[in-house]
Protein backbone atom coordinates (compact mmCIF):
# COMPACT_ATOMS: atom_id res chain seq x y z
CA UNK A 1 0.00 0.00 0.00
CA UNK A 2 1.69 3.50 -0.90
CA UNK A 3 -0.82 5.37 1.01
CA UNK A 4 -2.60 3.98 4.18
CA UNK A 5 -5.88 5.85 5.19
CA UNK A 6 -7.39 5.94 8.64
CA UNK A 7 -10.93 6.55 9.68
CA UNK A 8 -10.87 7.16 13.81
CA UNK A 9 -13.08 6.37 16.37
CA UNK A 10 -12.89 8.15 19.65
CA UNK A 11 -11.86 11.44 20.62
CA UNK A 12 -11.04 10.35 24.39
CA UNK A 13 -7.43 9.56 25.95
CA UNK A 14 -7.18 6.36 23.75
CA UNK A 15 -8.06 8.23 20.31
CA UNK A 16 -5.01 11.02 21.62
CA UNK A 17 -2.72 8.33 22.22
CA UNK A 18 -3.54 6.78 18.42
CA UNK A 19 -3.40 9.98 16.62
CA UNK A 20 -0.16 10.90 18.27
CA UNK A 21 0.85 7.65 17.10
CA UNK A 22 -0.24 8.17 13.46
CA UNK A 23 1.71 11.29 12.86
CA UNK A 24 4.66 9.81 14.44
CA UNK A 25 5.16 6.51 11.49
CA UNK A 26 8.04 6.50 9.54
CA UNK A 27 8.76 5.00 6.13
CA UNK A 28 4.97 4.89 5.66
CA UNK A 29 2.22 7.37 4.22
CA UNK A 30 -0.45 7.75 6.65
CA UNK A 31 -3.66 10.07 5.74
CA UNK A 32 -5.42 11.08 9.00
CA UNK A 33 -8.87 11.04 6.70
CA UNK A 34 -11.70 11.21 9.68
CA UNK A 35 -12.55 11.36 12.86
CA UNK A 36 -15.86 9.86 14.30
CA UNK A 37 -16.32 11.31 17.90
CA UNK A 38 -19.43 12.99 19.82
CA UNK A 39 -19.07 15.91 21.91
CA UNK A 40 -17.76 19.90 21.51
CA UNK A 41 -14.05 18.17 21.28
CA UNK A 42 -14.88 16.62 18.38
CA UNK A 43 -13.82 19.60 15.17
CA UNK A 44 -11.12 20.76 17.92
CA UNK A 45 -9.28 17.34 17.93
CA UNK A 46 -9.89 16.79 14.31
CA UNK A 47 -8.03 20.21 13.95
CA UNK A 48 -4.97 19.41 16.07
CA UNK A 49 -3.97 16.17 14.41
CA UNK A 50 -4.76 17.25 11.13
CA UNK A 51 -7.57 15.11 9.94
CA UNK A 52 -9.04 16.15 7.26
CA UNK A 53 -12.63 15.65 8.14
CA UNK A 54 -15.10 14.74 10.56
CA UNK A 55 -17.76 13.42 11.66
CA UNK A 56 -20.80 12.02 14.32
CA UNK A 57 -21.63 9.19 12.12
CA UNK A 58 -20.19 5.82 12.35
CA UNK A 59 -21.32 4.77 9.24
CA UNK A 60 -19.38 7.57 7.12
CA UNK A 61 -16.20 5.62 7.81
CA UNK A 62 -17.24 2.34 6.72
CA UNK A 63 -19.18 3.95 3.11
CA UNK A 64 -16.04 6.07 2.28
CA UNK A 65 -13.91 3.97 -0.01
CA UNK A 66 -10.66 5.73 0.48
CA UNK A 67 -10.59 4.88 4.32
CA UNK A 68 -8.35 1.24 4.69
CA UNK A 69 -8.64 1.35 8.34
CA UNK A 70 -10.85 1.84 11.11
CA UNK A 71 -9.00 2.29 14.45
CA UNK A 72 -11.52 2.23 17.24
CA UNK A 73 -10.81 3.84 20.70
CA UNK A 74 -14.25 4.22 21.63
CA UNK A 75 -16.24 2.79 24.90
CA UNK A 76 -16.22 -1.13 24.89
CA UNK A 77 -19.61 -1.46 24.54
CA UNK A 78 -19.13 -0.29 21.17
CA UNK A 79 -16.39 -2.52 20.08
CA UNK A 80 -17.94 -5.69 18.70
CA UNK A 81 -20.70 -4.29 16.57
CA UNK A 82 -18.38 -1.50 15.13
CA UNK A 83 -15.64 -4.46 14.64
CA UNK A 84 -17.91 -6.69 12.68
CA UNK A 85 -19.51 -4.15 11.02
CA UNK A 86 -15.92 -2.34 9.75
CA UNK A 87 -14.52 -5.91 8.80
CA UNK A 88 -17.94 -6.40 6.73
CA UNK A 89 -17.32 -3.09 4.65
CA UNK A 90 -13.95 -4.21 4.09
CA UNK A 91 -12.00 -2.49 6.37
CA UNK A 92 -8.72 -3.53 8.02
CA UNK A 93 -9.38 -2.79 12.19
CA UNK A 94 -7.76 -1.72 14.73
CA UNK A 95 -9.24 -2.05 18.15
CA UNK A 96 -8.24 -1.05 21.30
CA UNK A 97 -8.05 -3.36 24.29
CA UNK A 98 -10.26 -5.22 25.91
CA UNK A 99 -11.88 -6.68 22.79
CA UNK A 100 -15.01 -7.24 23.90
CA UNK A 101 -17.32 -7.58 26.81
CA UNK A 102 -20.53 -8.53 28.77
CA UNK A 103 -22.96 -5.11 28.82
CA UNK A 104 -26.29 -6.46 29.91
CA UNK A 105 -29.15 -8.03 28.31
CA UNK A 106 -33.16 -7.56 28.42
CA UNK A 107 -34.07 -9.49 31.56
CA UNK A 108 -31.11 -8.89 33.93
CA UNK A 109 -30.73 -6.93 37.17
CA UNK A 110 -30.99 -3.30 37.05
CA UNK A 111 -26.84 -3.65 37.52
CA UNK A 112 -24.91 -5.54 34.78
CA UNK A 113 -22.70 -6.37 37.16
CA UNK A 114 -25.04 -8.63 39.47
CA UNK A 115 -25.38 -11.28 36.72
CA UNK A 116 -23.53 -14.43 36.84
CA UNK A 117 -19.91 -14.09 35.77
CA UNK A 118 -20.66 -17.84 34.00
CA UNK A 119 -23.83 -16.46 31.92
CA UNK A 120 -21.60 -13.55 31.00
CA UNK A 121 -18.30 -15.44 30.07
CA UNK A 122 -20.68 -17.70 27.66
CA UNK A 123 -22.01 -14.38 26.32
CA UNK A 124 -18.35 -12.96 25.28
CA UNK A 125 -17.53 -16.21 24.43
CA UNK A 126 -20.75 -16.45 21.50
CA UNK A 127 -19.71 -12.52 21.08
CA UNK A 128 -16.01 -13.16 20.02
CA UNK A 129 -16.69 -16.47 18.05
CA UNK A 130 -18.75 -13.68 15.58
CA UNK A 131 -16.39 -11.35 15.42
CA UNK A 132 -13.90 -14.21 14.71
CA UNK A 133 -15.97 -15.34 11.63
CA UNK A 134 -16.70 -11.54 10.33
CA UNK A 135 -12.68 -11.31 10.65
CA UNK A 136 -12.22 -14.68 8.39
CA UNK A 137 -14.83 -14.07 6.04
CA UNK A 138 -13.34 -10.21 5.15
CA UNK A 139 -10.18 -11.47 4.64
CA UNK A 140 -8.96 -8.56 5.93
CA UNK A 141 -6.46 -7.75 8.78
CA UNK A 142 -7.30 -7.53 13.08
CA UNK A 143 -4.86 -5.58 15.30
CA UNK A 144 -5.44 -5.44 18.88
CA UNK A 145 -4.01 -2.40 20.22
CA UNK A 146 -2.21 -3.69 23.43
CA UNK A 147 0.56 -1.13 24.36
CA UNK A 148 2.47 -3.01 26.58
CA UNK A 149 3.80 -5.25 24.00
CA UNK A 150 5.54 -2.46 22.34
CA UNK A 151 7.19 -1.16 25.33
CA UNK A 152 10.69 -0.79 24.37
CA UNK A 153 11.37 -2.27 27.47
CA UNK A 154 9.21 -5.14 26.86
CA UNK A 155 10.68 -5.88 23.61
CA UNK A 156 14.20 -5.80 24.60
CA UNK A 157 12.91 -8.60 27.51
CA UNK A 158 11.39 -10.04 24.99
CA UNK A 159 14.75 -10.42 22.52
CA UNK A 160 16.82 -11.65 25.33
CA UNK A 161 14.68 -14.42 26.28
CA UNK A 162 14.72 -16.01 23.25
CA UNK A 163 18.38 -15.20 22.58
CA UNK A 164 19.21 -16.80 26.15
CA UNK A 165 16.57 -19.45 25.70
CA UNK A 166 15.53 -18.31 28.94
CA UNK A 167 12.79 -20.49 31.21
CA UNK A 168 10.62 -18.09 32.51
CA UNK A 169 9.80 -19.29 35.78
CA UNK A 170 7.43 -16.13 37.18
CA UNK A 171 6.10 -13.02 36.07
CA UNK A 172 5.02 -10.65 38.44
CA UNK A 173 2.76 -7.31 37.52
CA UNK A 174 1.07 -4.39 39.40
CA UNK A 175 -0.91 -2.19 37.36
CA UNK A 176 -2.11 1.12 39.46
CA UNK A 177 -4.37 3.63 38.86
CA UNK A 178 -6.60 6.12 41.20
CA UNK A 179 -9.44 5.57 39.13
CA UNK A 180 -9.80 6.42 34.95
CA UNK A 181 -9.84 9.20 32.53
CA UNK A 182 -13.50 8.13 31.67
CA UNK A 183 -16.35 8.89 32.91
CA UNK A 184 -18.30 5.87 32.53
CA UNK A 185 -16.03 3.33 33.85
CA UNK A 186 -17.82 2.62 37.13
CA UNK A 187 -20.89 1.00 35.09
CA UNK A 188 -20.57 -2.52 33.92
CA UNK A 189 -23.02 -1.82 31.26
CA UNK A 190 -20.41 0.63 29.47
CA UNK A 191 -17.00 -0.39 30.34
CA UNK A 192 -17.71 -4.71 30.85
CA UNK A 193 -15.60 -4.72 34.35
CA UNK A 194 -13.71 -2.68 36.71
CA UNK A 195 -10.19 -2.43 36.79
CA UNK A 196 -9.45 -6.14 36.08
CA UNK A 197 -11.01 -5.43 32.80
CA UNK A 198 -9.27 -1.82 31.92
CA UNK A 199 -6.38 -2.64 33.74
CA UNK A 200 -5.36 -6.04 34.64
CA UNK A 201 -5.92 -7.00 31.04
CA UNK A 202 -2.31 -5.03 30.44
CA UNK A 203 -0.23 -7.66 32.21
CA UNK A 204 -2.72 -10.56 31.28
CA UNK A 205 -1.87 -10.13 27.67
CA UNK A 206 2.21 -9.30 28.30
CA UNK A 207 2.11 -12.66 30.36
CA UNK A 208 0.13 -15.08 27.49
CA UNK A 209 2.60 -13.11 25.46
CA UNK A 210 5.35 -13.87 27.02
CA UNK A 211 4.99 -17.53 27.84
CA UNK A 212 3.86 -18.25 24.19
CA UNK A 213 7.35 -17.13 22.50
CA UNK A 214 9.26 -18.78 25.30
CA UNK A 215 7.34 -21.87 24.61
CA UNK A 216 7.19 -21.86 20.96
CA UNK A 217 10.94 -21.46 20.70
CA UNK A 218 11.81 -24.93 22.82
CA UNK A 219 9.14 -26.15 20.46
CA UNK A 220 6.42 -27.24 22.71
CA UNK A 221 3.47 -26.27 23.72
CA UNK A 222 2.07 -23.94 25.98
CA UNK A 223 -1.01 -22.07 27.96
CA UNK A 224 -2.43 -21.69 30.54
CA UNK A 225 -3.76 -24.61 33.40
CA UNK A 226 -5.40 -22.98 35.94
CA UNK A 227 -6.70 -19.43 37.12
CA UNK A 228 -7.48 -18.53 40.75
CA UNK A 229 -8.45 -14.17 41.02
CA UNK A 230 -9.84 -12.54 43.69
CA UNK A 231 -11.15 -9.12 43.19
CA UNK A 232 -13.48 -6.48 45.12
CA UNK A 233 -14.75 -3.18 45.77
CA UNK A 234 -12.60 -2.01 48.54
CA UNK A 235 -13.93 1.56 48.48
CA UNK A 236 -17.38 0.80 49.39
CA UNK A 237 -18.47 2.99 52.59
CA UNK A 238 -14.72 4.66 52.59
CA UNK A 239 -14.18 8.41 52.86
CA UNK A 240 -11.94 8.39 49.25
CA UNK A 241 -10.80 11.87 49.82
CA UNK A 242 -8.29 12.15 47.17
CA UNK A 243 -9.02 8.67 45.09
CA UNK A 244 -11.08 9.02 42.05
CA UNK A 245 -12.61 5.77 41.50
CA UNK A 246 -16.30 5.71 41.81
CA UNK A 247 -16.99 1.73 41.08
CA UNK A 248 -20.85 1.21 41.09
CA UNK A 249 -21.21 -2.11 40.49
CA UNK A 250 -17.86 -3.11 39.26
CA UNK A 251 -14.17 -4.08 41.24
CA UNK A 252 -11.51 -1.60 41.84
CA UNK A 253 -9.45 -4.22 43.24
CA UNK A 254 -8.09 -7.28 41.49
CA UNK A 255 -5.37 -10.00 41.72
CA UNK A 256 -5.39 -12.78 39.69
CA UNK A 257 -2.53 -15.84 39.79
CA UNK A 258 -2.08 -18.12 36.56
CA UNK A 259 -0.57 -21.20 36.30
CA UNK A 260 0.68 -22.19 32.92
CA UNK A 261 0.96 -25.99 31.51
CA UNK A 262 4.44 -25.99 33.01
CA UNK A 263 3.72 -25.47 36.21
CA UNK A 264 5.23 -21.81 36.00
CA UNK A 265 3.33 -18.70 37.53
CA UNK A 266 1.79 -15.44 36.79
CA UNK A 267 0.28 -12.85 39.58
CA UNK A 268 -0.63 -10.53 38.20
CA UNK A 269 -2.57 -7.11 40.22
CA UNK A 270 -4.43 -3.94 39.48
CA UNK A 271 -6.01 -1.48 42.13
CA UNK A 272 -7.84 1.90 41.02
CA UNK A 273 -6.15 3.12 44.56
CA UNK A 274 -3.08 4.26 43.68
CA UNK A 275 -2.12 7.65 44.46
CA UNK A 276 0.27 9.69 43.29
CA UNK A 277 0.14 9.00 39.26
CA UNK A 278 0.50 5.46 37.23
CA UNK A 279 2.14 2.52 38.70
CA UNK A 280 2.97 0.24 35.95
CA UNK A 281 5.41 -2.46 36.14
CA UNK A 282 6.24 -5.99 34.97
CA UNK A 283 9.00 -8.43 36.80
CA UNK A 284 10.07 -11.32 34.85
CA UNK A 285 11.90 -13.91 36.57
CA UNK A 286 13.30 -16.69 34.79
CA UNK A 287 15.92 -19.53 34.95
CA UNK A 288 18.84 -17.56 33.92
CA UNK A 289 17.60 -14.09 33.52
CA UNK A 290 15.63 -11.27 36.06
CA UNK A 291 14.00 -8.33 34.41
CA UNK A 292 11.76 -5.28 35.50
CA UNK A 293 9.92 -3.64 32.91
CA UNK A 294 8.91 -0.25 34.63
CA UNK A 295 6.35 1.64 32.18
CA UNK A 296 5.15 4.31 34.86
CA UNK A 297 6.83 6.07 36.06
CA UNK A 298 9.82 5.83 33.79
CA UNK A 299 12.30 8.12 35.69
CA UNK A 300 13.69 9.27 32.65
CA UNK A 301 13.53 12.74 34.34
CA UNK A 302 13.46 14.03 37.54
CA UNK A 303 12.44 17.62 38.68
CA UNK A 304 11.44 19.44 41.28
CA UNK A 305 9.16 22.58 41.07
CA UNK A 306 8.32 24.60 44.14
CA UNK A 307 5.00 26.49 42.54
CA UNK A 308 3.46 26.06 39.47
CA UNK A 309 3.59 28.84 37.82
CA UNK A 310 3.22 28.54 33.87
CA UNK A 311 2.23 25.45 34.03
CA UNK A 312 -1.14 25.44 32.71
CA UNK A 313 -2.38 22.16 30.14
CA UNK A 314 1.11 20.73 31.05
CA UNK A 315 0.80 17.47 32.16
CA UNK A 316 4.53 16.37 33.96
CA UNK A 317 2.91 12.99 35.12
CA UNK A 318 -0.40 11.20 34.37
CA UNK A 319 -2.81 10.87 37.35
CA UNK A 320 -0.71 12.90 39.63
CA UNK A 321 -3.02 15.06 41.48
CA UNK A 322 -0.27 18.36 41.52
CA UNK A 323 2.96 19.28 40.09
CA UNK A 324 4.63 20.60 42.89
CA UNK A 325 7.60 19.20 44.83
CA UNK A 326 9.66 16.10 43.43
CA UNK A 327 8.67 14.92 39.82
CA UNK A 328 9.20 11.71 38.40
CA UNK A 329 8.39 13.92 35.17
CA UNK A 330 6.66 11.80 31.91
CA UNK A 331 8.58 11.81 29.10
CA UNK A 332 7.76 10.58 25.44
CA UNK A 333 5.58 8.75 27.55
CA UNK A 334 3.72 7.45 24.34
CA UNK A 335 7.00 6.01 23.16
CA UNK A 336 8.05 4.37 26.50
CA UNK A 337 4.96 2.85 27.06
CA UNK A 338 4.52 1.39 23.76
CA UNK A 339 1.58 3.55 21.75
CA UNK A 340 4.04 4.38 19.18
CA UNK A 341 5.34 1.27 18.32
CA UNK A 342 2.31 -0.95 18.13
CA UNK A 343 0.69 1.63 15.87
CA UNK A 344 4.01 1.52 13.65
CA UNK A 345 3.86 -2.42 13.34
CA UNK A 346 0.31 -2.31 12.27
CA UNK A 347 1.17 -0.02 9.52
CA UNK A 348 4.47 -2.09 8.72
CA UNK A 349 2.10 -5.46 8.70
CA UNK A 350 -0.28 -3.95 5.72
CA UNK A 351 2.51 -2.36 3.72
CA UNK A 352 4.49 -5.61 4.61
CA UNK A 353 1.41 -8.33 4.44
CA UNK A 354 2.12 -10.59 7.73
CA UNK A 355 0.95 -10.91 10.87
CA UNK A 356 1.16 -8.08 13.73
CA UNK A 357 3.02 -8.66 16.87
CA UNK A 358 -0.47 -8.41 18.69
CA UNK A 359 -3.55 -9.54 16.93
CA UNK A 360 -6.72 -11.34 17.35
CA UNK A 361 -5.46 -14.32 18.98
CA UNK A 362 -3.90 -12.48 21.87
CA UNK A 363 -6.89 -10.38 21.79
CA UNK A 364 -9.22 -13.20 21.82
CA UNK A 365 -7.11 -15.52 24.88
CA UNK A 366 -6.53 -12.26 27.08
CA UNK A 367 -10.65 -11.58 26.67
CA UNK A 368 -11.31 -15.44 27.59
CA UNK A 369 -8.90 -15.44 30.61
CA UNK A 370 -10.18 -12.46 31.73
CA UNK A 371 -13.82 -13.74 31.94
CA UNK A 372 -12.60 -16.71 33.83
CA UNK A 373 -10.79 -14.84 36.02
CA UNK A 374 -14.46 -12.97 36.88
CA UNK A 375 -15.73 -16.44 37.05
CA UNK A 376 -13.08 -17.50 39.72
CA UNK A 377 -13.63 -14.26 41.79
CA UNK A 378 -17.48 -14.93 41.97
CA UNK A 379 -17.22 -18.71 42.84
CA UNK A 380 -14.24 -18.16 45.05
CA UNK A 381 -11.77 -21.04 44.15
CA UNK A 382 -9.58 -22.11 41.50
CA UNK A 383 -10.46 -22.73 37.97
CA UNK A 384 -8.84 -25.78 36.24
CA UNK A 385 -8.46 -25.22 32.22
């Protein structure tokens, strides 16, 4: 393709993140065409990445035949019908994470989240086997928008264990937040889960990552065996003073422990009660080889600032409720924690023809564990695969 065109959905953090990451490919012609948003932000946004138009309506993307892809950032409620329904107009996707989800049905408690976590794992389950058959009927091309595979420090850990031929014995995650950039995230109708879902899903896909190259390179087979998680809402009836989460009927607390086929171990965590901006991290432990993979903060640069004077719109660290006093300061923050790169291999895999570093499979396994994991939580004991 000499010219790849890009019809976006979402005008939120995500969409920022993958518009920054459009204008930064290299060796590649990318044509910001249009932007599909709601809200006053939407002409404003269009304007400051340069798209050239714009629009409420979903269905301009998928009529106009110059657009090759459509990148969807939007709520996850939206995801599957806008996925089935790009692949269908013949439409390359890319989707960010999680892939799916369970929203409610006619029939079910006024709160999504009081139905069974079995009913709604069978639900994602029928939900991703459609999108699965839209994907190989179009022919076309599924890239799941996980970040942390791109990390630059996640690919270097990556590289070495395969040069080493490293066992990977344990990986260890924590994934902290003090709640979301959305709005909506404290419904399970809109978001499909609480911070196990936005969150948790991170290291869940890094780790099924991880222990699939190791695998595949000794030349046997892997997955995972068993899945034990508990989660909660912690903050119920607590004074949050400075936390932002606001869970109605979903967890801001989760930790979930995998086993794989080889006996080896993944424990993985994610809190919306983290103060004091991200916490993202992964440890990987392995028979010849330790590694820590610290995403946020990256410590690239340190400042202090004793006022804040001039500082208006400048955001020195995500989350972090002032900028005064030490600073672990963010910076190229998309490129350390992986936005640029996975948006740069999905544009290299359609000039290129092969398969992304992330794509539906991942997308589809870190969806499925994920459900079980709600499954575990609810029935309180381990899950045997």
């Amino acid at each position: 393709m000499e010219k790849i065109s890009i019809g976006l959905v979402g005008a939120g953090w995500a969409g920022e993140t993958h518009a920054k990451a459009y204008e930064r490919v290299y060796g590649i012609e990318v044509d910001l065409k249009t932007l599909c948003a709601l809200g006053p932000d939407l002409e404003p946004f269009a304007r400051r990445h340069g798209f050239r138009k714009w629009t409420e309506e979903f269905e301009d993307l998928i009529k106009d035949p110059e657009i090759d892809v459509v990148d969807i950032a939007s709520p996850p409620n939206l995801h599957k019908d806008m996925i089935i329904k790009a692949l269908r107009a013949g439409k390359h996707v890319v989707c960010e994470k999680p892939l799916t989800g369970y929203f409610g049905l006619p029939g079910d408690p006024e709160r999504a989240g009081d139905v069974s976590k079995e009913k709604m794992l069978s639900c994602i389950r029928a939900d991703m086997d459609e999108i699965e058959r839209a994907l190989k009927e179009s022919g076309r091309s599924f890239f799941y928008a996980e970040n942390w595979l791109y990390a630059p420090a996640f690919v270097k850990a990556s590289d070495l264990i395969l040069k080493k031929g490293t066992t990977i014995l344990e990986i260890r995650s924590f994934a902290g937040h003090k709640g979301s950039h959305a709005g909506y995230v404290g419904s399970w109708a809109k978001s499909g889960g609480g911070t196990m879902m936005r969150n948790l899903i991170h290291p869940v896909g890094a780790a099924l990552y991880l222990k699939k190259i190791e695998t595949e390179n000794k030349g046997l087979s892997g997955g995972v065996a068993s899945i034990y998680c508990d989660c909660a809402r912690v903050t119920d009836g607590v004074d949050k003073r400075s936390i932002a989460a606001s869970p109605v009927d979903v967890e801001d607390y989760s930790h979930l422990v995998l086993t794989f086929l080889d006996g080896t171990k993944a424990e993985l965590t994610s809190t919306d009660l983290c103060l004091g901006g991200l916490r993202n991290n992964l440890e990987i432990y392995g028979n010849d080889a330790v590694y820590f993979c610290r995403f946020n903060p990256n410590n690239l640069m340190e400042g202090y600032l004793p006022d804040d004077r001039g500082l208006d719109g400048e955001l020195l660290m995500e989350k972090c409720d002032h900028s005064l006093g030490y600073q672990s300061i963010s910076l190229e923050d998309e490129l350390i924690r992986g936005y640029y790169g996975e948006i740069q291999d999905f544009m290299e895999c359609l000039r290129d023809k092969r398969e992304p570093r992330s794509g539906f499979s991942l997308a589809r396994e870190a969806m499925e564990i994920t459900s079980l994991a709600y499954v575990s939580a609810e029935q309180g004991r381990c899950l045997k695969l």
